[in-house]
Protein backbone atom coordinates (compact mmCIF):
# COMPACT_ATOMS: atom_id res chain seq x y z
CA UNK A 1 -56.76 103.81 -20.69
CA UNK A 2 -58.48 106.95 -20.29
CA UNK A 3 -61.38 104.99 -18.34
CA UNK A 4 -59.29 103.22 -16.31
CA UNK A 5 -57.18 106.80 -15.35
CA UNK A 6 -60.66 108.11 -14.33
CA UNK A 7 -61.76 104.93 -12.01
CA UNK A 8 -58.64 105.15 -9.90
CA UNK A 9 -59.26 109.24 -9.63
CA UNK A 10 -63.03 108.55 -8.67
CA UNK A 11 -61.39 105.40 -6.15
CA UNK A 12 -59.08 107.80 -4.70
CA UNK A 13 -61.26 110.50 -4.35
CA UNK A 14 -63.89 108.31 -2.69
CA UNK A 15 -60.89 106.84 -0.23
CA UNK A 16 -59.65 110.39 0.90
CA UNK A 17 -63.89 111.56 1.36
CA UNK A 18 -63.94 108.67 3.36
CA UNK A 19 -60.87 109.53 5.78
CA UNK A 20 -62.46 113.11 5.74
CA UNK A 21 -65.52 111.65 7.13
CA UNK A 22 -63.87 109.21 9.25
CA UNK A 23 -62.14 112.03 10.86
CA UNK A 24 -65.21 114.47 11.17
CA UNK A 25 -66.90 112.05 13.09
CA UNK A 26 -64.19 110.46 15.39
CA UNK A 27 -64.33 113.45 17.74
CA UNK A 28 -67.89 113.17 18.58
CA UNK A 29 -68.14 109.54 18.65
CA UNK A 30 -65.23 109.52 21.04
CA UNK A 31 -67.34 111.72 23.09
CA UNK A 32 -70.47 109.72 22.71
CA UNK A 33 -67.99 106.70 24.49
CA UNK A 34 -66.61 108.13 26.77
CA UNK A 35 -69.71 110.35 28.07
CA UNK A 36 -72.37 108.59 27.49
CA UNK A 37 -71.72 104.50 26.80
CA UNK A 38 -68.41 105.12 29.43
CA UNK A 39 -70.93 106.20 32.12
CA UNK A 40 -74.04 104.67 31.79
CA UNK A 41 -72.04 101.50 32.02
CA UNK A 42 -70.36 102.32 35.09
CA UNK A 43 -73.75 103.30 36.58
CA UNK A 44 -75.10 100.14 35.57
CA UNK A 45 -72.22 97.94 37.45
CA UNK A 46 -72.51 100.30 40.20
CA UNK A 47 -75.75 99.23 40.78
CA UNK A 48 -74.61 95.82 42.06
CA UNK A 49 -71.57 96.99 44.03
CA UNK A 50 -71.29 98.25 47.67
CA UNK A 51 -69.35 101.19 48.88
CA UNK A 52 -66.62 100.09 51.10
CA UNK A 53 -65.39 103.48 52.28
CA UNK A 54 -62.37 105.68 50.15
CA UNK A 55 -63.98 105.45 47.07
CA UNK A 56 -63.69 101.55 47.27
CA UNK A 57 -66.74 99.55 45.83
CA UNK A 58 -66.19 95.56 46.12
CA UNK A 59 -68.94 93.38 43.87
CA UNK A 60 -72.64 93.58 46.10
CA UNK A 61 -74.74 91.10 43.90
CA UNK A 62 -78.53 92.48 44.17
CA UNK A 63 -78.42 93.69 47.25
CA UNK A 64 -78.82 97.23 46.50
CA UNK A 65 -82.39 95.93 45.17
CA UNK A 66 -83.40 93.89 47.81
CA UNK A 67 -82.35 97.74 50.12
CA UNK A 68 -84.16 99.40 47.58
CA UNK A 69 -87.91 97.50 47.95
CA UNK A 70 -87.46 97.42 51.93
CA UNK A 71 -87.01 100.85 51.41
CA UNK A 72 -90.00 101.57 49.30
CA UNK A 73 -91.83 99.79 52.14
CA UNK A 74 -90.54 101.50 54.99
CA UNK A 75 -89.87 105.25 53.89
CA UNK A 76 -92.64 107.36 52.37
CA UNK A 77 -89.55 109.78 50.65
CA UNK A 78 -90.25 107.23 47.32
CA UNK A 79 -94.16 107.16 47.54
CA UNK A 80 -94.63 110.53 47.89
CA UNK A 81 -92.08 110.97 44.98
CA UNK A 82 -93.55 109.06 43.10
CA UNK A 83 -96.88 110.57 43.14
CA UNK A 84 -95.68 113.94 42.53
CA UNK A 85 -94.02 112.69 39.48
CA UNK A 86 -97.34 111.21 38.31
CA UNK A 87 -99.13 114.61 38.89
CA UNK A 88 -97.14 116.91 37.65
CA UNK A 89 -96.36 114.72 34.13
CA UNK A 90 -100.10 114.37 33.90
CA UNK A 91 -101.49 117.64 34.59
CA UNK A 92 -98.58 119.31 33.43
CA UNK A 93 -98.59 117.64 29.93
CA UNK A 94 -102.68 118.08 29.76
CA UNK A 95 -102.55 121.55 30.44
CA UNK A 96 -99.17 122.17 28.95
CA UNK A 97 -100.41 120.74 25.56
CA UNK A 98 -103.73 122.17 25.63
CA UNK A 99 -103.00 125.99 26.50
CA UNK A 100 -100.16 125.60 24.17
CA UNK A 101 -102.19 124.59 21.17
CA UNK A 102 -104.56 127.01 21.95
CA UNK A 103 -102.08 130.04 22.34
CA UNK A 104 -100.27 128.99 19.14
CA UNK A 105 -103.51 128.77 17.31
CA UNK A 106 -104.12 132.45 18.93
CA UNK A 107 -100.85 133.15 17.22
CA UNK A 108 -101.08 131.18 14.65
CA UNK A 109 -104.22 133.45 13.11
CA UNK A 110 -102.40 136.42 13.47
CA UNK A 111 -104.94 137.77 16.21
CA UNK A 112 -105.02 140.86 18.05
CA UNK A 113 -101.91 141.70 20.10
CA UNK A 114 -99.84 138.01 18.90
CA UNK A 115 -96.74 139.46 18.58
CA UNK A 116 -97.08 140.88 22.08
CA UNK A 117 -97.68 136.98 23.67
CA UNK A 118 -95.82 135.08 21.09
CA UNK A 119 -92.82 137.81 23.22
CA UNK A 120 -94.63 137.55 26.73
CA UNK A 121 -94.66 133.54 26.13
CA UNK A 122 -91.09 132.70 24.96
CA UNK A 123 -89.13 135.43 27.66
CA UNK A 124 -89.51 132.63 30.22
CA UNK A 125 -87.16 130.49 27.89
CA UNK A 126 -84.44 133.05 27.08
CA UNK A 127 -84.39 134.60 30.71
CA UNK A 128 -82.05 132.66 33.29
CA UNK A 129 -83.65 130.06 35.44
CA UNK A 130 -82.30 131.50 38.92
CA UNK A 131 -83.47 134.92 37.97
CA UNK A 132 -86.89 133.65 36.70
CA UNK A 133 -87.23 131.37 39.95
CA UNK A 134 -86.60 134.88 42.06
CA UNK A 135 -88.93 136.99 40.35
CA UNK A 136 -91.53 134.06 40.49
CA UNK A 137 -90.83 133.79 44.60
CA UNK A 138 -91.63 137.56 44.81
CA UNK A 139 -95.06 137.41 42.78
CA UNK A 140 -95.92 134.44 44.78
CA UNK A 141 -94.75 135.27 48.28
CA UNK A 142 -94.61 138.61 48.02
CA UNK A 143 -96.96 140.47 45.62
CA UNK A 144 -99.71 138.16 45.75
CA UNK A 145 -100.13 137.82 49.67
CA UNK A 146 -100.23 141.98 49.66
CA UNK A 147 -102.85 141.95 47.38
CA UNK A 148 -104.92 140.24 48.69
CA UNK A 149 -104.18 141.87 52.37
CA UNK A 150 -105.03 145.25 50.65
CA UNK A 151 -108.52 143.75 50.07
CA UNK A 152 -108.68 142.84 53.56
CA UNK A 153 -107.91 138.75 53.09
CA UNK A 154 -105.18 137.43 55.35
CA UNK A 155 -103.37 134.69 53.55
CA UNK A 156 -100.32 133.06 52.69
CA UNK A 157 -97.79 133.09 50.13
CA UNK A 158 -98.37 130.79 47.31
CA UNK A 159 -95.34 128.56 47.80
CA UNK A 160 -95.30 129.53 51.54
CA UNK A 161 -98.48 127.48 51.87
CA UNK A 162 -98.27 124.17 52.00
CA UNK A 163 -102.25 123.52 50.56
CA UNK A 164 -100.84 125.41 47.25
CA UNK A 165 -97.00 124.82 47.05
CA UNK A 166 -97.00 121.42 44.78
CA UNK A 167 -99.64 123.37 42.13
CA UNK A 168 -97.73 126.53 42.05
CA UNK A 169 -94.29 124.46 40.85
CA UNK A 170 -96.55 122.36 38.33
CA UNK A 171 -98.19 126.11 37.19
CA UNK A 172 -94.36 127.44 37.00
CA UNK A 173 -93.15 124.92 34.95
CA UNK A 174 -96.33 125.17 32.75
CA UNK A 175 -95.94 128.59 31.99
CA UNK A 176 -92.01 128.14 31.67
CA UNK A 177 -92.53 125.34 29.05
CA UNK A 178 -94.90 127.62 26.50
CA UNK A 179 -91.74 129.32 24.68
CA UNK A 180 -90.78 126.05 23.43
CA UNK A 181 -93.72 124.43 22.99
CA UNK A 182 -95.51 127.74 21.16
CA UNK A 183 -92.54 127.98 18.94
CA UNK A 184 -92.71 124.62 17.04
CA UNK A 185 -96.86 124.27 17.65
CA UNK A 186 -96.92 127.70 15.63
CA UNK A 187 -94.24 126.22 13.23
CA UNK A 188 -96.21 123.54 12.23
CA UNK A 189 -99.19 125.73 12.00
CA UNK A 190 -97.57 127.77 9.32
CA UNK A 191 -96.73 124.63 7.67
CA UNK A 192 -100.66 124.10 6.86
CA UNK A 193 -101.84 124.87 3.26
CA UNK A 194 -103.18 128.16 2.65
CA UNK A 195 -105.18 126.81 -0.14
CA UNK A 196 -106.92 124.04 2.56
CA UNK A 197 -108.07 127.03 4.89
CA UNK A 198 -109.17 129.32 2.72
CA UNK A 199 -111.52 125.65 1.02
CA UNK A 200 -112.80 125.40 4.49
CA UNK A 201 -113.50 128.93 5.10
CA UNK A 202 -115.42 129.41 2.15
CA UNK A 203 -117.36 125.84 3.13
CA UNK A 204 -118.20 127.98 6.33
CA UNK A 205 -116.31 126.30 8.48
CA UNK A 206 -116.02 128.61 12.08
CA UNK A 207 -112.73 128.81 14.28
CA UNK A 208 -113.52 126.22 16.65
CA UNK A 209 -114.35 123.84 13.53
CA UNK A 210 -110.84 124.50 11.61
CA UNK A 211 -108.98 124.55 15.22
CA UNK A 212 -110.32 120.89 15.68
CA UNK A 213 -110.74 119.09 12.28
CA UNK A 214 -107.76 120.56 10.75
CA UNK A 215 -104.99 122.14 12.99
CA UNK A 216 -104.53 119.29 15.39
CA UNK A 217 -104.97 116.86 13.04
CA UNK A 218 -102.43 118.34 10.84
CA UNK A 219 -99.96 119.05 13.30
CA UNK A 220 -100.80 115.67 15.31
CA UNK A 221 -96.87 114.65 14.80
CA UNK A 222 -95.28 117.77 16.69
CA UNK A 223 -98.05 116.92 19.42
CA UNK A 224 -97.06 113.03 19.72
CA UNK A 225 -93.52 114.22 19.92
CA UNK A 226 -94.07 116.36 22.80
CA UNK A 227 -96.07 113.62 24.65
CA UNK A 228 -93.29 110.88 24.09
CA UNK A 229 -90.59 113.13 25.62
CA UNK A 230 -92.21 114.02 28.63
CA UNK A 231 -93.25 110.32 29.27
CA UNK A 232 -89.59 109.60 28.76
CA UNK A 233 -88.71 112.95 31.28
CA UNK A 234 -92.19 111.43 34.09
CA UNK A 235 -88.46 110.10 36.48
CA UNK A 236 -86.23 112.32 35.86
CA UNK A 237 -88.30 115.64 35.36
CA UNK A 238 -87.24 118.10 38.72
CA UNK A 239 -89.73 120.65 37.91
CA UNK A 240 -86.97 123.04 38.96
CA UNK A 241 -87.04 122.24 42.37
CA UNK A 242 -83.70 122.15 43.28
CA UNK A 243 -83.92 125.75 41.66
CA UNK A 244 -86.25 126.95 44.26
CA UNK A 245 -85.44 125.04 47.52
CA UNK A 246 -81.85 123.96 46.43
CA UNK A 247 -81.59 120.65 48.72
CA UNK A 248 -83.67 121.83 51.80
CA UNK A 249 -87.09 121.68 49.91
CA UNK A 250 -89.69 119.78 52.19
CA UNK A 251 -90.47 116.04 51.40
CA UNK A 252 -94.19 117.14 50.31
CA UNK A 253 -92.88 118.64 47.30
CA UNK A 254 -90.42 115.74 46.40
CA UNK A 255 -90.33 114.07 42.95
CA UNK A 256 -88.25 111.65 41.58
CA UNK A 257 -85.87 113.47 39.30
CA UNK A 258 -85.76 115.87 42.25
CA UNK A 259 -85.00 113.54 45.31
CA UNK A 260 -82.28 111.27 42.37
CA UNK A 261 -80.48 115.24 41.77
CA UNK A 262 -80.15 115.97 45.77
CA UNK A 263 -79.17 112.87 46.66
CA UNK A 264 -76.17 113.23 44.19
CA UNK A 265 -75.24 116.03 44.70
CA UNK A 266 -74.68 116.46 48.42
CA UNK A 267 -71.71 115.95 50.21
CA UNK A 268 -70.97 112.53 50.81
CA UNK A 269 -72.99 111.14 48.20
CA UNK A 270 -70.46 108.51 47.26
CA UNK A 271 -71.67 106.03 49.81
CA UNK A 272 -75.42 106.21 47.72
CA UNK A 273 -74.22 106.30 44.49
CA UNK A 274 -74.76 102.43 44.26
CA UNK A 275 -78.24 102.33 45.28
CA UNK A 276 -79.30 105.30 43.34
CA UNK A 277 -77.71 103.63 40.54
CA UNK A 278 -80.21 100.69 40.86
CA UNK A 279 -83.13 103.13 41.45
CA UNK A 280 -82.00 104.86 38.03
CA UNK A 281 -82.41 100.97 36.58
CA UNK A 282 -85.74 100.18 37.84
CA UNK A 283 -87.19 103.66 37.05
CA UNK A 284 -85.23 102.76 33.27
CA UNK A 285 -87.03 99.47 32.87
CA UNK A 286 -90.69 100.76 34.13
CA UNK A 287 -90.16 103.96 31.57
CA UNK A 288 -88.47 102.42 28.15
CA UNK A 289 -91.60 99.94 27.90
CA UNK A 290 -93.74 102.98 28.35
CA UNK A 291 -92.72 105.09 26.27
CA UNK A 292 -92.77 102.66 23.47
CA UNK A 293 -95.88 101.58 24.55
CA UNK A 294 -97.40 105.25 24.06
CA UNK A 295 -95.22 105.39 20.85
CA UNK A 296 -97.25 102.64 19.50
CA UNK A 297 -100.56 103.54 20.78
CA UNK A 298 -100.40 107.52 19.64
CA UNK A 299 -99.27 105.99 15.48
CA UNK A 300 -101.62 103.41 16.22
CA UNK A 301 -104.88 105.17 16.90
CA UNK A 302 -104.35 108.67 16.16
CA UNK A 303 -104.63 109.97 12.45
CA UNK A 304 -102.40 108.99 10.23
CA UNK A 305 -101.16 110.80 7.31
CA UNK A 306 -103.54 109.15 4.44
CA UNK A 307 -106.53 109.71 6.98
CA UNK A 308 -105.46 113.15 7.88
CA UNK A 309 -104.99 114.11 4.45
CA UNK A 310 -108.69 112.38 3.36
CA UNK A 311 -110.58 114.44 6.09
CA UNK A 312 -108.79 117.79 5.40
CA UNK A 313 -110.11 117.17 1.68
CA UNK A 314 -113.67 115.98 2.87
């Protein structure tokens, strides 16, 4: 009797954890509906609807797609986008994820002055974009150009010339990026046994040695993770464009997270909102492929746990 007194306590207790649960969660899977399934699906059925003026869109077919490759043909707005987007996620990433593995490993060793960059590195992240942009316009534009007239060199502003402009938003965003990136690089650092440096130091193993055969190795998942999300972000990264130029920013500079923001955003955009809505589907089924694709090819030939573990040892 006892026993059976307990299972219905234990069923009722399980029952009313459940409706706590069941509540906890309602609010932010309601959210996740309505924000995120609610409007991607709209987007998506956008995408083969036409605007037929008042905020009336009657069913299109593919037409927005067959616009949308004339388009690519015809106007060099997508080309040159496109490019952009290319350069900055390549030599943004390379030189993003090299400086910042070589700064955190600065850190990391508790060198001379870290505290001072691990500070001079992260401000970027906690400081407000406009204000950052500002300050960055004056160095540029301003401070820069008088420099270098007060050793007698005429030239232009950094983002005033047009030779320079695209590299000095790709070096902006760079440097912006290394508060985040230095934070968990030097968190996974930390993470590495003291007992496996010390081995390697008394094996006579140099700086450069440990930096390569064990820190990267060893923090090889932190790295992948940072590649995968900015091959998922190569479409819809602005590289804080809109920040600088707001919507007048020349087409030389364009990329495609840029050009997909302006075009939203300005008045009248209504009328677009279908064809940007297939451009957001082709740029979708070019990037999910890929970044699975470089999912499987970073687990699949870079070191994997056993192998890291075996060399560390060796």
């Amino acid at each position: 009797m006892n026993s059976e007194k307990i299972r219905r306590l234990l069923s009722k207790r399980r029952t009313k954890d459940l409706i706590f649960y069941c509540l906890l969660l309602a609010f932010p899977i309601l959210q996740f509906c309505i924000f995120y399934l609610g409007v991607n699906f709209n987007s998506i059925l956008l995408a083969f609807k036409t605007y037929e003026g008042n905020d009336v869109y009657t069913w299109g077919g593919t037409v927005n797609f067959a616009t949308l490759f004339e388009s690519f043909s015809l106007l060099t707005v997508y080309r040159v986008s496109v490019i952009n987007s290319l350069k900055l996620f390549f030599i943004g990433t390379l030189t993003g994820l090299v400086c910042g593995l070589l700064f955190s490993y600065y850190i990391y060793k508790k060198a001379f002055m870290r505290n001072f960059f691990k500070i001079l590195l992260f401000l970027p992240s906690i400081i407000p974009t406009i204000a950052l942009v500002l300050m960055f316009k004056q160095i540029a534009d301003g401070a820069i150009p008088a420099l270098m007239m007060s050793l007698g060199i005429t030239a232009k502003g950094l983002l005033a010339n047009p030779d320079t402009t695209f590299g000095t938003i790709i070096f902006y965003n760079v440097w912006v990026g290394f508060g985040v990136s230095v934070l968990l690089y030097v968190g996974a650092m930390e993470k590495i046994s003291e007992g496996v440096v010390e081995a390697a130091r008394l094996d006579g193993t140099r700086y450069f040695q440990e930096f390569v055969y064990i820190t990267v190795p060893l923090v090889w998942d932190t790295m992948s993770t940072f590649i995968i999300v900015a091959v998922g972000g190569i479409f819809v990264n602005q590289a804080n464009i809109y920040a600088f130029y707001s919507d007048g920013a020349e087409e030389y500079v364009f990329t495609i997270g840029y050009y997909l923001y302006k075009e939203t955003v300005k008045t009248g955009a209504a009328a677009d909102y279908p064809i940007l809505s297939a451009f957001g589907i082709l740029l979708s089924l070019v990037t999910i492929p890929l970044v699975y694709a470089v999912k499987y090819l970073l687990g699949r030939f870079g070191p994997t746990t056993e192998e890291r573990r075996r060399k560390v040892e060796e």
